[in-house]
N, C-alpha and C. Protein backbone atom coordinates (compact mmCIF):
# COMPACT_ATOMS: atom_id res chain seq x y z
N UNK A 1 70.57 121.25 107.54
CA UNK A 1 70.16 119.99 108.11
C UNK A 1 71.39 119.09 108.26
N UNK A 2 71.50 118.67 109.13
CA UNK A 2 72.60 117.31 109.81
C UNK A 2 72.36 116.59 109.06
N UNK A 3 73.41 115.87 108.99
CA UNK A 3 73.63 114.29 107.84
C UNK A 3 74.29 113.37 108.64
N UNK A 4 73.84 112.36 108.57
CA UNK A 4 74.05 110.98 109.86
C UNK A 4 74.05 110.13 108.87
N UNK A 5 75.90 109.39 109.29
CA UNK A 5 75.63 108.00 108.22
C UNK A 5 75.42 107.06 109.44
N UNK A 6 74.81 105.60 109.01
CA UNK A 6 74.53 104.86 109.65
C UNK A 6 75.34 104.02 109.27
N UNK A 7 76.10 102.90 109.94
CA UNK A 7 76.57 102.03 109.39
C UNK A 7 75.98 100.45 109.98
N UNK A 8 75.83 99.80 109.36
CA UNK A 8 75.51 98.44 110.03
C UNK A 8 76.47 97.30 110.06
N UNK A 9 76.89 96.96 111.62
CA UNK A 9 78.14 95.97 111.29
C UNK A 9 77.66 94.85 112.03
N UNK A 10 78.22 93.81 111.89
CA UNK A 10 77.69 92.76 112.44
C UNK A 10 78.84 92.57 113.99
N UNK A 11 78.29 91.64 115.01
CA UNK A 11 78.99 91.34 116.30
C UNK A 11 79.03 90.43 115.92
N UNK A 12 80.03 89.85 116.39
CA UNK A 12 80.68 88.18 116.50
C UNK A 12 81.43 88.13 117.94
N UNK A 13 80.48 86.82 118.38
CA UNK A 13 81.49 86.67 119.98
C UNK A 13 81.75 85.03 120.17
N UNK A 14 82.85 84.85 120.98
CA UNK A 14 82.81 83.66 121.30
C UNK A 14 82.52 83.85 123.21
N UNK A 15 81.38 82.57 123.84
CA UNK A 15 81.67 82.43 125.23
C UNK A 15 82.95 81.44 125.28
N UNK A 16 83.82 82.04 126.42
CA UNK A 16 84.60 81.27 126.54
C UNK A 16 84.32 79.71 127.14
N UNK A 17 83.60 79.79 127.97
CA UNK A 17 83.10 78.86 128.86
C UNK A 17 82.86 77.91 127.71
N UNK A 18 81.98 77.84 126.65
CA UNK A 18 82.02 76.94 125.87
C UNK A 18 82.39 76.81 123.98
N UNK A 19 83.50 77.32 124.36
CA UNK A 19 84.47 77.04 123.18
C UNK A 19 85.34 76.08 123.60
N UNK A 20 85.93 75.66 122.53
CA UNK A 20 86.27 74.21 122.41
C UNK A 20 87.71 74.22 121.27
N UNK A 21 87.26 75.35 120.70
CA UNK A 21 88.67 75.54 119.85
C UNK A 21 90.36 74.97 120.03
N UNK A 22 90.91 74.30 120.00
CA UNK A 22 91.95 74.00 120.05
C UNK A 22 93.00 75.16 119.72
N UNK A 23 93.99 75.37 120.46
CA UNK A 23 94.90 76.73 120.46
C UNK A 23 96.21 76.36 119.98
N UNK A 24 96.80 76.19 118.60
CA UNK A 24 97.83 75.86 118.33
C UNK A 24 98.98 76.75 118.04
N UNK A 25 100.07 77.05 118.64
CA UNK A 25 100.92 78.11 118.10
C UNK A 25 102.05 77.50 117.13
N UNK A 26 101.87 76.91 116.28
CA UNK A 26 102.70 76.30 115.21
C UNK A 26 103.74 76.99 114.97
N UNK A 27 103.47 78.57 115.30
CA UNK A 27 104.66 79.43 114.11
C UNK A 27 105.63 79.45 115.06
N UNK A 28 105.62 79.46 116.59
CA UNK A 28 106.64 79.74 117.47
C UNK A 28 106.51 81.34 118.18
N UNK A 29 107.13 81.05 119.11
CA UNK A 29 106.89 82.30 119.79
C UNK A 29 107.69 83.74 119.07
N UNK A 30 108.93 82.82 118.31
CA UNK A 30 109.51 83.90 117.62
C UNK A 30 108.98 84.99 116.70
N UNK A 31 108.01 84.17 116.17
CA UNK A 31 107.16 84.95 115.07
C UNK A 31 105.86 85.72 115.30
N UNK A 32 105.89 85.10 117.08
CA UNK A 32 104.81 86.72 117.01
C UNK A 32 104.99 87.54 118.47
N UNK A 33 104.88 89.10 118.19
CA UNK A 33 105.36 89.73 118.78
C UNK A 33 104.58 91.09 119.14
N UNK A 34 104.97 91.50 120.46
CA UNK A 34 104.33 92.49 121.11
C UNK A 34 104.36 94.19 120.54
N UNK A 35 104.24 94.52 120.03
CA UNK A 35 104.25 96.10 118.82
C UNK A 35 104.42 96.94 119.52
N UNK A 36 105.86 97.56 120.59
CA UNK A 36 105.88 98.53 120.88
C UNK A 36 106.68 99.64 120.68
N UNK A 37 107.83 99.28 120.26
CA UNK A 37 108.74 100.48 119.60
C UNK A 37 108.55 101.26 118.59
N UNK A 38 109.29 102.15 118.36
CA UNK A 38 108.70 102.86 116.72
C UNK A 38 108.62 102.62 115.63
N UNK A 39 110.03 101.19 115.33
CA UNK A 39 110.35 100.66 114.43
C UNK A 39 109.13 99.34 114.14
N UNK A 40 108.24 98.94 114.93
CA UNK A 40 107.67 97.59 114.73
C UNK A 40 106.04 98.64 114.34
N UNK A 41 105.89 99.75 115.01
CA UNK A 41 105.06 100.52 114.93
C UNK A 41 104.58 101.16 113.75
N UNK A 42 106.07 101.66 113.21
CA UNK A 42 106.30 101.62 111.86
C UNK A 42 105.84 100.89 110.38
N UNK A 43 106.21 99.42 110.67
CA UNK A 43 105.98 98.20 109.92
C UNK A 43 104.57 98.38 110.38
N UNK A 44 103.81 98.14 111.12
CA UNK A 44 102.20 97.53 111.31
C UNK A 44 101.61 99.03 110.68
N UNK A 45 102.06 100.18 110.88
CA UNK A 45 101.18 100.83 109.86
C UNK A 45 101.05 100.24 108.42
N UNK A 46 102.01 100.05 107.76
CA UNK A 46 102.22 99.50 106.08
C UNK A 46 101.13 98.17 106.18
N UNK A 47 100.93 97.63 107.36
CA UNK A 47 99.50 96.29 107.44
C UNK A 47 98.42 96.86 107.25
N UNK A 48 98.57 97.66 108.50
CA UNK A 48 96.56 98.70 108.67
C UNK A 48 96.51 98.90 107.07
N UNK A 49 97.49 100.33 107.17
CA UNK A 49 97.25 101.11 105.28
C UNK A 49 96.46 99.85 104.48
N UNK A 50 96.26 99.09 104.19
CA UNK A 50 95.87 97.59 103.57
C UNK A 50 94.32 97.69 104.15
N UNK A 51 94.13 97.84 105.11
CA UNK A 51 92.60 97.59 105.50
C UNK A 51 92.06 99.33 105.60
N UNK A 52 92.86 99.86 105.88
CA UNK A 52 92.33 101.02 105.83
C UNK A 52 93.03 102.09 104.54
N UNK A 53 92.77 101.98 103.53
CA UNK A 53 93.67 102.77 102.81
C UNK A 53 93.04 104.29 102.74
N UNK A 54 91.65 104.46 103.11
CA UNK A 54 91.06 105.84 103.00
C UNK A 54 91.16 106.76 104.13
N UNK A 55 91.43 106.19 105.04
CA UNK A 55 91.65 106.81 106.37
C UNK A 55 93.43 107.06 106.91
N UNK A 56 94.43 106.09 106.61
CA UNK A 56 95.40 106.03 107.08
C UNK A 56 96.03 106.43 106.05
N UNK A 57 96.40 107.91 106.07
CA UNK A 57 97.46 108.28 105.01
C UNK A 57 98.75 109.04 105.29
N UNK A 58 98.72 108.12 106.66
CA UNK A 58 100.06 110.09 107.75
C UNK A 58 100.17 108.19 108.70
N UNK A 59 101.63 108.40 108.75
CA UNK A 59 102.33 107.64 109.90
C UNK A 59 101.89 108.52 111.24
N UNK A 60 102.28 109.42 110.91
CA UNK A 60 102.15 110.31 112.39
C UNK A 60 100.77 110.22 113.20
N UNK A 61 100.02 110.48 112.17
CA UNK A 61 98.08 110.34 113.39
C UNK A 61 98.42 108.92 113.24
N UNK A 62 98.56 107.97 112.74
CA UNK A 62 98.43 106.04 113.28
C UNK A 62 99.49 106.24 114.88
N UNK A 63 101.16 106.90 114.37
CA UNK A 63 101.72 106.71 115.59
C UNK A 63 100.74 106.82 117.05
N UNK A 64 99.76 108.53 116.99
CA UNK A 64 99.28 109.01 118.05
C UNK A 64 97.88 108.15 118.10
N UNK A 65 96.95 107.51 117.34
CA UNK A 65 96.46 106.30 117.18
C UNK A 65 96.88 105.55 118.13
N UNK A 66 97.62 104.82 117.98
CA UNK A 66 98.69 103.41 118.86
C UNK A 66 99.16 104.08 120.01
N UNK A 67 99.48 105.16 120.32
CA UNK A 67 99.68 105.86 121.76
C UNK A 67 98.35 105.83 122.44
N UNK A 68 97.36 106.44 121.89
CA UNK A 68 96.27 106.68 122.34
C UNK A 68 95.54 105.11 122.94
N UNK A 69 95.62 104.34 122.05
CA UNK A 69 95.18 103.38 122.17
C UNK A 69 95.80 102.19 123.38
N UNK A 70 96.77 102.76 123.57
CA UNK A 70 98.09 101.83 124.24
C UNK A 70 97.61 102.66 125.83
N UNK A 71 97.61 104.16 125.78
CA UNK A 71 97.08 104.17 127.06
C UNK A 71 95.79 103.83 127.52
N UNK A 72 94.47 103.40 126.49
CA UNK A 72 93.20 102.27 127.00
C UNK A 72 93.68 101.14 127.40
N UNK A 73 94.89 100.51 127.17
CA UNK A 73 94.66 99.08 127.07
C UNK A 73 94.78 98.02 126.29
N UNK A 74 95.08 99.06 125.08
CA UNK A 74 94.61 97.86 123.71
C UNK A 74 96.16 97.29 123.96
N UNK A 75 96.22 96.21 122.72
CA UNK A 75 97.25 95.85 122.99
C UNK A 75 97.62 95.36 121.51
N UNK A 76 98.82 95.67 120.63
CA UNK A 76 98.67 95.59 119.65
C UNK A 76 99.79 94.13 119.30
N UNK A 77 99.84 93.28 118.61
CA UNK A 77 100.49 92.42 118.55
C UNK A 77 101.04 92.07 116.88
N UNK A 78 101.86 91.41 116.42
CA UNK A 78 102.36 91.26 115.50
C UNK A 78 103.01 89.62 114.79
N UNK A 79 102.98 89.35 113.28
CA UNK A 79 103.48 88.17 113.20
C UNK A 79 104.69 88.83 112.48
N UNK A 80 105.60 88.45 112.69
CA UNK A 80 106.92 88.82 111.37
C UNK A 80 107.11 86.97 110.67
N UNK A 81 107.64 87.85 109.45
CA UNK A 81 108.22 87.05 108.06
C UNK A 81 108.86 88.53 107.48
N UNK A 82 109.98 87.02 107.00
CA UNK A 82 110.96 88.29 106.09
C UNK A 82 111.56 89.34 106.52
N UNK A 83 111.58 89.32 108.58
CA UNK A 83 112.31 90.30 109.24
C UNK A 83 111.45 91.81 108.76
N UNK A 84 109.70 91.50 108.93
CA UNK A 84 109.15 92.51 109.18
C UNK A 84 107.75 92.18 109.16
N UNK A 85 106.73 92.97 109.88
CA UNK A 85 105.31 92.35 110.32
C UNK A 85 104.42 92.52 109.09
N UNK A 86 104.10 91.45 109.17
CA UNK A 86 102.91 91.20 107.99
C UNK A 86 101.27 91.30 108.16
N UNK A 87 101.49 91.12 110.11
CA UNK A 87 100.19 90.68 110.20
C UNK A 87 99.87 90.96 111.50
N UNK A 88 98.66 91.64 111.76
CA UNK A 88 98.49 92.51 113.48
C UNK A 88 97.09 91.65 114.00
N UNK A 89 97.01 91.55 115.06
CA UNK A 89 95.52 92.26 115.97
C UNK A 89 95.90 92.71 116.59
N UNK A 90 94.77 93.45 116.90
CA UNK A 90 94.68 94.81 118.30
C UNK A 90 93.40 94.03 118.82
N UNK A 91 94.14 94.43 120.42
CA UNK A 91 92.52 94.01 121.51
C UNK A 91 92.67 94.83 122.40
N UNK A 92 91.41 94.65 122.82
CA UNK A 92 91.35 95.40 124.41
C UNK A 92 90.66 94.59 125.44
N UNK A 93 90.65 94.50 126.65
CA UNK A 93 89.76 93.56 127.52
C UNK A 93 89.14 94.87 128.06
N UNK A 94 87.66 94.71 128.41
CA UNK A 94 86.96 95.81 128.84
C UNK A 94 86.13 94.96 129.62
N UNK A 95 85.65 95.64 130.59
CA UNK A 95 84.44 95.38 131.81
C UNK A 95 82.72 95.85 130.83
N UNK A 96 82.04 94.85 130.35
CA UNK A 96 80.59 95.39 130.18
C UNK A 96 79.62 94.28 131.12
N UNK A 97 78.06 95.39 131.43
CA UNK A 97 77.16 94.62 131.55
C UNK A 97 76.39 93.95 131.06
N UNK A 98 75.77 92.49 131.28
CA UNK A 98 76.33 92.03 132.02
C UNK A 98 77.34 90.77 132.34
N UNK A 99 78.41 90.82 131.01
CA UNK A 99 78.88 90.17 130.94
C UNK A 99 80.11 89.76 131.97
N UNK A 100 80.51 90.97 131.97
CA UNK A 100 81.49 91.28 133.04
C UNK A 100 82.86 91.45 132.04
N UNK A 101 83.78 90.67 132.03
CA UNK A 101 85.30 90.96 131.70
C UNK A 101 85.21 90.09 130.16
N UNK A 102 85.88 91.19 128.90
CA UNK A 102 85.31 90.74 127.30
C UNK A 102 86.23 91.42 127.37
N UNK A 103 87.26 90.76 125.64
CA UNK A 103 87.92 90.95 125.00
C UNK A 103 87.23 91.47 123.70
N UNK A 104 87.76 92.76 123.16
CA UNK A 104 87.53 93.18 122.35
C UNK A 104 88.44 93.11 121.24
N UNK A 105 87.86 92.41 120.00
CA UNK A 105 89.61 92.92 118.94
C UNK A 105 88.97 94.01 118.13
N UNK A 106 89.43 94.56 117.87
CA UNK A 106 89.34 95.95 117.32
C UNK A 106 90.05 95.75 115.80
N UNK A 107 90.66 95.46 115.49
CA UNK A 107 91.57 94.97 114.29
C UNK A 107 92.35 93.71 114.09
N UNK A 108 92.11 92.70 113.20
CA UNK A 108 92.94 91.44 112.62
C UNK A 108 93.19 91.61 110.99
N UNK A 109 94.18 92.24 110.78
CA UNK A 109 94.95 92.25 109.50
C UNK A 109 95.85 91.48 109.11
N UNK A 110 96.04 90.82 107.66
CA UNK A 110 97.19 89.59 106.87
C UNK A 110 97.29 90.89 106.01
N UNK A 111 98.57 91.17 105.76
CA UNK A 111 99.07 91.62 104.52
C UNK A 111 98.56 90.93 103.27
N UNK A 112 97.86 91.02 102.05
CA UNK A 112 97.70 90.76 101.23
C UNK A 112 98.64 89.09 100.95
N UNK A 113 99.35 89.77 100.32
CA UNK A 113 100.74 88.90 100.17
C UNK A 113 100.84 87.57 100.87
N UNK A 114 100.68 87.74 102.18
CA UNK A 114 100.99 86.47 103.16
C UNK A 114 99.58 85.99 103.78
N UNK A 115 98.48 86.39 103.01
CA UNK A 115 97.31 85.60 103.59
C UNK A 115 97.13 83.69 103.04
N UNK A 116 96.61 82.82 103.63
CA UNK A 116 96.69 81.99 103.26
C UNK A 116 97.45 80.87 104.22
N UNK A 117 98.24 81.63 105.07
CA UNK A 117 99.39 81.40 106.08
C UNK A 117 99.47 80.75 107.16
N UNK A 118 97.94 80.89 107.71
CA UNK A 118 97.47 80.24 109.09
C UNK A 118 97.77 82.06 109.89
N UNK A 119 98.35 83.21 109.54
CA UNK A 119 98.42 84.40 110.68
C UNK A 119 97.18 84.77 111.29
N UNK A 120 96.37 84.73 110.74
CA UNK A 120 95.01 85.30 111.09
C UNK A 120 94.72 84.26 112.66
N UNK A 121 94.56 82.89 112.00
CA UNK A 121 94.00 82.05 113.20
C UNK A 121 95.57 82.18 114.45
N UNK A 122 96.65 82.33 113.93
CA UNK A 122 97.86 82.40 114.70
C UNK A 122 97.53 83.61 116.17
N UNK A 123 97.49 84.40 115.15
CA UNK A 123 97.07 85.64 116.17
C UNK A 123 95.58 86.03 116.75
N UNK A 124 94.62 85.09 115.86
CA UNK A 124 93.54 84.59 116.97
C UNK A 124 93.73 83.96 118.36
N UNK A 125 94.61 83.14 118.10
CA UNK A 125 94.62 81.95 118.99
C UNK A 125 95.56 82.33 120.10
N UNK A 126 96.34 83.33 119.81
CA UNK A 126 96.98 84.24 120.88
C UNK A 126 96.47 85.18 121.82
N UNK A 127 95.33 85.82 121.00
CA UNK A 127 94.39 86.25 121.79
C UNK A 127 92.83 85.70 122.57
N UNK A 128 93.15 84.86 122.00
CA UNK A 128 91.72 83.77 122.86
C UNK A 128 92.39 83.60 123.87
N UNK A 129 93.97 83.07 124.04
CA UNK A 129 94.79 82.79 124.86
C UNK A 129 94.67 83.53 126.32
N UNK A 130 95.32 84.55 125.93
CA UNK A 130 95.12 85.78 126.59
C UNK A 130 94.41 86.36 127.22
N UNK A 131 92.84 85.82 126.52
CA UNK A 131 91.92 85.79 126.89
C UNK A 131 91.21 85.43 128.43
N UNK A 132 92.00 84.47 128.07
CA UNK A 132 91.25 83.04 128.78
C UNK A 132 92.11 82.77 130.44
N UNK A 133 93.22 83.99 130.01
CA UNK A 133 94.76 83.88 130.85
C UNK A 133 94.30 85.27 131.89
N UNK A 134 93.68 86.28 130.93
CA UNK A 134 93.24 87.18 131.78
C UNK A 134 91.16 87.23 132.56
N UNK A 135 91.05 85.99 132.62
CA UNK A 135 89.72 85.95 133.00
C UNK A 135 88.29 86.52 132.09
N UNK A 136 89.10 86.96 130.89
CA UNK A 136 87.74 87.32 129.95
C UNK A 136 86.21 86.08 129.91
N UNK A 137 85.17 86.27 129.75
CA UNK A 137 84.50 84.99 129.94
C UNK A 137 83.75 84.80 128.41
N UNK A 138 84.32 86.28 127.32
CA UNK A 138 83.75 86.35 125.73
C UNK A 138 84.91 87.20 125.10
N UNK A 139 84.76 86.72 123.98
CA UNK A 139 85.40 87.74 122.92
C UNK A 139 84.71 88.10 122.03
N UNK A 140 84.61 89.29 121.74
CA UNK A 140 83.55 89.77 120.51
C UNK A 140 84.81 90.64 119.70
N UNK A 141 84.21 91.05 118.71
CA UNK A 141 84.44 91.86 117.18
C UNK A 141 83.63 92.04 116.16
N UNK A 142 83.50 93.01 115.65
CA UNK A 142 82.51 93.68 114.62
C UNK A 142 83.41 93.77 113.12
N UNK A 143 82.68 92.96 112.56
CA UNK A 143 82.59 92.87 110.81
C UNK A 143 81.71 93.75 110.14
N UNK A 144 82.02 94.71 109.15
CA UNK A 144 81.23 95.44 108.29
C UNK A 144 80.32 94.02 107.42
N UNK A 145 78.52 94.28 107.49
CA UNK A 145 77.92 93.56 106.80
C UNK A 145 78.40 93.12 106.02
N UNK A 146 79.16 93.58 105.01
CA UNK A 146 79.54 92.73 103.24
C UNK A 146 80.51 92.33 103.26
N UNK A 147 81.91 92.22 104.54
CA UNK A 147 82.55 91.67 104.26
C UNK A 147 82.58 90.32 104.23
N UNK A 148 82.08 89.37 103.39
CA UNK A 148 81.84 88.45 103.71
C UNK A 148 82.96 87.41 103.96
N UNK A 149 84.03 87.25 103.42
CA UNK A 149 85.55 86.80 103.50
C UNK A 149 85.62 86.76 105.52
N UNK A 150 85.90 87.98 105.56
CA UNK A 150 86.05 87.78 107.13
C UNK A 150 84.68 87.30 107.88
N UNK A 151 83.45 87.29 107.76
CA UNK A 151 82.39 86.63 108.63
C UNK A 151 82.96 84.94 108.28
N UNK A 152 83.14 83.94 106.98
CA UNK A 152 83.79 83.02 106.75
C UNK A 152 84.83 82.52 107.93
N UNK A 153 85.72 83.34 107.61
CA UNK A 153 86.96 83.54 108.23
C UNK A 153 86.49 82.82 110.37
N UNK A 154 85.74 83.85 110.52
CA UNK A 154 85.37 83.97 111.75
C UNK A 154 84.00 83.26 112.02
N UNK A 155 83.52 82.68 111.66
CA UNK A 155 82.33 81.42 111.69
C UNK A 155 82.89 80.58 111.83
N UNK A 156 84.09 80.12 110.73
CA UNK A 156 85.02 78.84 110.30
C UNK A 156 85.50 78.72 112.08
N UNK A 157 85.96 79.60 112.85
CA UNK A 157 86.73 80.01 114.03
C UNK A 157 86.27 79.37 115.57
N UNK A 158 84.83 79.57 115.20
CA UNK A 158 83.68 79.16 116.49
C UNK A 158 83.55 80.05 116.77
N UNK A 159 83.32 81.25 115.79
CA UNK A 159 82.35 82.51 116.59
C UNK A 159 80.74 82.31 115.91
N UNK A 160 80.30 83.03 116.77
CA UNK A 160 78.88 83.42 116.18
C UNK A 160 77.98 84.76 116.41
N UNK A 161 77.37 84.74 115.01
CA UNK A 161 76.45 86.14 114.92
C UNK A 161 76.05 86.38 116.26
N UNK A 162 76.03 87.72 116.86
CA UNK A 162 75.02 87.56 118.15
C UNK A 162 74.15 88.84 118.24
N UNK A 163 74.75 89.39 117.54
CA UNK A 163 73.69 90.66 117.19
C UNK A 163 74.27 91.91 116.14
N UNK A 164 73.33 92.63 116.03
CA UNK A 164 73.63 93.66 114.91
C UNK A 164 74.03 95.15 115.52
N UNK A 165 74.93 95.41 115.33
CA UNK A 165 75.61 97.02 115.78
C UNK A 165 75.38 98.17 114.62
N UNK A 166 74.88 99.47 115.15
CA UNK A 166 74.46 100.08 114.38
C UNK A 166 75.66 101.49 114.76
N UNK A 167 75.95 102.18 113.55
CA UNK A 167 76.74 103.34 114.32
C UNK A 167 76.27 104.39 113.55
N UNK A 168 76.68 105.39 114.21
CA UNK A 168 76.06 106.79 113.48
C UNK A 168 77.06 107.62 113.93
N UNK A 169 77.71 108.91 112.88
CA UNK A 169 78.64 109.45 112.71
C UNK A 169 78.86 110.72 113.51
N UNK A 170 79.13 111.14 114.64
CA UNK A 170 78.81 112.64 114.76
C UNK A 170 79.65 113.66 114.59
């Protein structure tokens, strides 16, 4: 007999049309940066490993990860301190019905260490940006139910619950 896990995660979206968020880049453009060489590629694995420690245990499948992902679209971004990245999102802009053109983040990681920082909303606010620069008209992202820290995080933000995502393993 087949075994199917289910997982239940929550959606969080913002419409752009009526957000209101103020977009501040305080840290400077210096400090955040586009993740494409091997060496910056490098550093943002040692971030993920942090959110994912059960899955990410080989540089090499994250490298082909971030390839893979780089030819969808996604787009992986970075904050440095201390002359190395502490702190990522990944997005993608995708076409659904019937929203039409949505930003997806797929991942927002703070290194342990440097949470507290303003990176999280930094590299939010880069991608709302972006957002808003490439005609997206929502941004969504999925939180595992219990994390409750990040639903906080992202309520505090001007997102909101909008529905429940269910996944199943095959």
């Amino acid at each position: 007999m087949k075994k199917i896990l289910i997982l239940l995660i929550c959606t969080l979206s913002i419409n752009f049309t009526s957000f209101a968020h103020s977009i501040n880049f305080s840290l400077g453009q210096d400090n955040i940066v586009v993740i494409k060489n091997s060496e910056e590629i490098s550093q943002s694995f040692e971030v993920f490993s942090e959110l994912y420690p059960n899955y990410l245990k080989n540089k090499k499948i994250f490298f082909d990860m971030v390839e893979s992902q780089n030819k969808e679209g996604f787009h992986l971004i970075g904050i440095v301190e201390d002359n190395k990245i502490v702190a990522c999102i990944n997005f993608q802009i995708t076409t659904l019905i019937p929203i039409r053109k949505v930003m997806y983040v797929s991942d927002l990681i703070t290194k342990e260490k440097y949470r507290k920082k303003g990176y999280g909303t930094a590299l939010l606010n880069y991608a709302v940006k972006f957002g808003k620069d490439n005609g997206c008209k929502q941004i969504q992202l999925n939180c595992e139910y219990n994390n409750y820290k990040s639903h906080k995080f992202y309520l505090n933000y001007g997102f909101i619950l909008n529905s429940l995502q269910l996944a199943a393993r095959l």
